[in-house]
C-alpha atoms as a PDB file:
ATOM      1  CA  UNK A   1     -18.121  -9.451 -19.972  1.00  0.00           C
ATOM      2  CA  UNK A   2     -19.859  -6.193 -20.624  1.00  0.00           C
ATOM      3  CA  UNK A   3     -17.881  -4.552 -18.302  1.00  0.00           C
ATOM      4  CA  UNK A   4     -14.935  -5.469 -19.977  1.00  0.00           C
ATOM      5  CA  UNK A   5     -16.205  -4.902 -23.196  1.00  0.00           C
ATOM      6  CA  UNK A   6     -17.123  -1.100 -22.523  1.00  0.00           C
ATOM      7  CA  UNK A   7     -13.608  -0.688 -20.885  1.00  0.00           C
ATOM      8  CA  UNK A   8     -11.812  -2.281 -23.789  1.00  0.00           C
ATOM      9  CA  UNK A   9     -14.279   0.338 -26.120  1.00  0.00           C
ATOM     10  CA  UNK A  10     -13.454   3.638 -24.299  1.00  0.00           C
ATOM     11  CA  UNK A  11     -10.247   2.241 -24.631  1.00  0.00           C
ATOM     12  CA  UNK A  12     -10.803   2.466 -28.005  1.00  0.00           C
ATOM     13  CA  UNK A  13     -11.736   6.071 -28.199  1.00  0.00           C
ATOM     14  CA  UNK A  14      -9.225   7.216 -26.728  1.00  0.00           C
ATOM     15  CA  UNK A  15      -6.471   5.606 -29.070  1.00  0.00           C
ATOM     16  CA  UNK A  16      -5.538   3.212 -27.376  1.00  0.00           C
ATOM     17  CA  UNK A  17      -5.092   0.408 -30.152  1.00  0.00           C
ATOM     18  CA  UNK A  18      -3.046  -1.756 -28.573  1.00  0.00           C
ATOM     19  CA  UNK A  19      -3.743  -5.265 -26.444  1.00  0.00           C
ATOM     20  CA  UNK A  20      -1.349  -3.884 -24.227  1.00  0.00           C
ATOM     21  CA  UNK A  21      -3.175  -0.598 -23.866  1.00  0.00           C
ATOM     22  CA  UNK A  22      -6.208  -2.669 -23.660  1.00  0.00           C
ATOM     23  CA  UNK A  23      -4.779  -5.086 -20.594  1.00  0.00           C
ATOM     24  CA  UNK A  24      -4.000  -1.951 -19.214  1.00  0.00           C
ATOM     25  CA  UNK A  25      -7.593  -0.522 -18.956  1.00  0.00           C
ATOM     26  CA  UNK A  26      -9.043  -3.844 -17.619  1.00  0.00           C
ATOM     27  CA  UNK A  27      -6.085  -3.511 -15.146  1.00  0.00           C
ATOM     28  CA  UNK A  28      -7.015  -0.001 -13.830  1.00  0.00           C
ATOM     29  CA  UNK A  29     -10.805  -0.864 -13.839  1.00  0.00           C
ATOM     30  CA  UNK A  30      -9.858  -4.022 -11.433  1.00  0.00           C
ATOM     31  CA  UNK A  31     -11.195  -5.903 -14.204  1.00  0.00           C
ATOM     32  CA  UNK A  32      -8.350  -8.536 -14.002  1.00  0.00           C
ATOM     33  CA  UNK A  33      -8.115  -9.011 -10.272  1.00  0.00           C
ATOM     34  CA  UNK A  34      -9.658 -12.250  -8.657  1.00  0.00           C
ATOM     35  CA  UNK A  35     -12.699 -11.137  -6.598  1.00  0.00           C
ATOM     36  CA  UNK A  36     -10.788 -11.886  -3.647  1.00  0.00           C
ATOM     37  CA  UNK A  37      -7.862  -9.942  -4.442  1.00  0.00           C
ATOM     38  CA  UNK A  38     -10.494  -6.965  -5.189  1.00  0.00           C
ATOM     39  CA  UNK A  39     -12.603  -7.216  -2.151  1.00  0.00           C
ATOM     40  CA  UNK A  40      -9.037  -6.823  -0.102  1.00  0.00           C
ATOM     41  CA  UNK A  41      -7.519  -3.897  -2.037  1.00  0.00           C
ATOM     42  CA  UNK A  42     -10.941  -2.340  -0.982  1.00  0.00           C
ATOM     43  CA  UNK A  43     -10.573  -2.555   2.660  1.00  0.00           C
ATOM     44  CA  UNK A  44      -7.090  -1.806   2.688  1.00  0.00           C
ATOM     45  CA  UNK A  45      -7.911   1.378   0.907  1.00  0.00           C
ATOM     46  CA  UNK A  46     -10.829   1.523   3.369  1.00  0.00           C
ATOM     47  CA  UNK A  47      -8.108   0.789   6.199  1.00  0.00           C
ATOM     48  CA  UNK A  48      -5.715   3.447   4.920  1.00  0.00           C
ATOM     49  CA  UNK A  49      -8.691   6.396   4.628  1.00  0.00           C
ATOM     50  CA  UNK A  50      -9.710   5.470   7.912  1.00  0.00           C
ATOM     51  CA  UNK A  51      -5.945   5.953   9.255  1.00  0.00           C
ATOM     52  CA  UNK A  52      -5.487   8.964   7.393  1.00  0.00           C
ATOM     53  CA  UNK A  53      -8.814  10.580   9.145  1.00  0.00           C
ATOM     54  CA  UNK A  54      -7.521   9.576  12.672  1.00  0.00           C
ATOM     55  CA  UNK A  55      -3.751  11.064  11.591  1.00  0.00           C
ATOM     56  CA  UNK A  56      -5.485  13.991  10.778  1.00  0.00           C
ATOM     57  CA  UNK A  57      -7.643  14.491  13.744  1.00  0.00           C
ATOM     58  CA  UNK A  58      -4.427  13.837  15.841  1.00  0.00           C
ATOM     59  CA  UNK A  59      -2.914  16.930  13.921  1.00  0.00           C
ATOM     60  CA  UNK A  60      -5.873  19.225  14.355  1.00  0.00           C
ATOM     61  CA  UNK A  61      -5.404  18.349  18.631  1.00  0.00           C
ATOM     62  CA  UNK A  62      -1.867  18.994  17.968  1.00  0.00           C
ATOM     63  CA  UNK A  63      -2.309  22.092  16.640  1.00  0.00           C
ATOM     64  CA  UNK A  64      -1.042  25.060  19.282  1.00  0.00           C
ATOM     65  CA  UNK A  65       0.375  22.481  21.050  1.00  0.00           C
ATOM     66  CA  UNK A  66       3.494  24.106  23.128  1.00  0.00           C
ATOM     67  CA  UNK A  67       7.027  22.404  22.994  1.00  0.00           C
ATOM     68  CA  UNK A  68       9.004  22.055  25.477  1.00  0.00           C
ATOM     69  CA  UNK A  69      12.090  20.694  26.554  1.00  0.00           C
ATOM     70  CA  UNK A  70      13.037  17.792  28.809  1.00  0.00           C
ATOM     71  CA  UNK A  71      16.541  17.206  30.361  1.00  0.00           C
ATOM     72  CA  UNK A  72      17.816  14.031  31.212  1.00  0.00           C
ATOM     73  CA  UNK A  73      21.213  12.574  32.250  1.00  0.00           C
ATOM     74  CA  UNK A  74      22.973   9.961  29.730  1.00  0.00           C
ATOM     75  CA  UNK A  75      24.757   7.140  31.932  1.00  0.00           C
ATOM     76  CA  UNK A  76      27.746   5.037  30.507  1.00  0.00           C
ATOM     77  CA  UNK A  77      25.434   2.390  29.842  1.00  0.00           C
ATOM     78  CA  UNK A  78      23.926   4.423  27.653  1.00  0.00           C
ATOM     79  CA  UNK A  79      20.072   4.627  29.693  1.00  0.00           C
ATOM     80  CA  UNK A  80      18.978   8.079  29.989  1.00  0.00           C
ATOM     81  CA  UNK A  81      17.722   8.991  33.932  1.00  0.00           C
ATOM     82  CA  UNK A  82      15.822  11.859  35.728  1.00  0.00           C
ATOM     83  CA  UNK A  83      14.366  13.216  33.136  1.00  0.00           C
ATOM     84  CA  UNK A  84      13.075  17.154  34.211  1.00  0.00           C
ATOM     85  CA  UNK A  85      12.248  20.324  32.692  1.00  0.00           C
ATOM     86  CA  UNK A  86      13.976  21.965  34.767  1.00  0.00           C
ATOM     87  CA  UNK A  87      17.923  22.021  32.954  1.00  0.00           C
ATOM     88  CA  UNK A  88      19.419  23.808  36.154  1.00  0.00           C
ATOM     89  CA  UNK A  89      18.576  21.054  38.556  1.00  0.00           C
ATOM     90  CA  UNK A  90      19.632  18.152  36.096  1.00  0.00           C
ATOM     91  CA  UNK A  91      22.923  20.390  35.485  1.00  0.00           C
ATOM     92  CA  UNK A  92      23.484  20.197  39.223  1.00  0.00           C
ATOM     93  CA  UNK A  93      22.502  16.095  39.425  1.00  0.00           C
ATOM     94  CA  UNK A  94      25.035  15.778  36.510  1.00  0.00           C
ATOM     95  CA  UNK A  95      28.028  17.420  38.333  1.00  0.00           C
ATOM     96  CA  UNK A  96      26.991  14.990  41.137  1.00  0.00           C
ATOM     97  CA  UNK A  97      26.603  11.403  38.778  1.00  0.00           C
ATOM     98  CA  UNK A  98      29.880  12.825  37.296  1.00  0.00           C
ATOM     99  CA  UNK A  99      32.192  12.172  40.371  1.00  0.00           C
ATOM    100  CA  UNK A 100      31.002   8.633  40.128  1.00  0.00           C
ATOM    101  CA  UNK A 101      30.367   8.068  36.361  1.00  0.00           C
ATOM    102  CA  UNK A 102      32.759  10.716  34.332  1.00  0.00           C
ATOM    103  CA  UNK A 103      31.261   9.715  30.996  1.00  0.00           C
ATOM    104  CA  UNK A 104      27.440  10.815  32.536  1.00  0.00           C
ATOM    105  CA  UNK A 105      26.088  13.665  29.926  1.00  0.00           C
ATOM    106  CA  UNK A 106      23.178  15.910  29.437  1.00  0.00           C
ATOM    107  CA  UNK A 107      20.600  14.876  26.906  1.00  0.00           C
ATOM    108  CA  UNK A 108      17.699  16.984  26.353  1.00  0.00           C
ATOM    109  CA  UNK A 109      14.727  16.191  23.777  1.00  0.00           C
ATOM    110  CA  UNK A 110      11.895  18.097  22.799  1.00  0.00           C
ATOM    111  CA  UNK A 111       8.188  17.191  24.195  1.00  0.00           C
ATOM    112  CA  UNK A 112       5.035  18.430  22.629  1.00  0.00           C
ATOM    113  CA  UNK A 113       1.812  19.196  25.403  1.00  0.00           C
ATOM    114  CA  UNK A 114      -0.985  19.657  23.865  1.00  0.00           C
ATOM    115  CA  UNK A 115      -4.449  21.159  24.928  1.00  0.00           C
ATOM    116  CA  UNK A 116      -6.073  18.750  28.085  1.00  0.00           C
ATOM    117  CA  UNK A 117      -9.233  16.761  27.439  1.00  0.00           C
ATOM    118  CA  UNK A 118     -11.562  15.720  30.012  1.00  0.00           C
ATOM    119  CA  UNK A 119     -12.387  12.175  29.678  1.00  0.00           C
ATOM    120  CA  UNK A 120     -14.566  10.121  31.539  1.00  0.00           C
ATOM    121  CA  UNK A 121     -13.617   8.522  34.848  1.00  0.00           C
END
């Protein structure tokens, strides 16, 4: 109850007159959360700063990464095949799939390499 209370007074002194204001303040102070409810907003915010961290350490390997790009071959069933970076030789399979499959087309995408990492074996 003294928590509340001291919420509910700096409430107070701020202006805020209002029970509305008031509910408000408990609200923000997780005053009128279950402890249940509490405990799991916690680890979820725990769970989120943790994913943030390993987003950002992705980022910082990322970083310099080259781009390349990778050429592939779009059948009529709509898979993509023999994916290369090399856009001369898929040119040259295309002209080949195309005497059997007219509606065959290039595709390319873009592919990010970043630095290697050794890693145990």
């Amino acid at each position: 109850m003294t928590a509340a209370a001291d919420v509910i007074s700096a409430a107070m002194k701020t202006g805020k007159t209002l029970p509305l204001s008031w509910a408000d303040a408990l609200e923000s102070a997780r005053l009128l959360q279950s402890p249940e409810t509490a405990a799991e907003l916690e680890e979820l915010r725990e769970s989120l700063a943790e994913a943030k961290r390993a987003n950002s350490e992705l980022k910082s390997q990322l970083t310099g990464a080259s781009a390349a790009v990778e050429y592939g071959i779009r059948m009529p069933d709509g898979d993509v095949i023999d994916a290369s970076l090399d856009r001369a030789d898929t040119v040259s399979r295309l002209r080949r799939y195309r005497d059997s499959w007219p509606g065959a087309c290039l595709m390319s995408r873009p592919v990010a390499h970043g630095p290697w990492t050794e890693v145990a074996s």
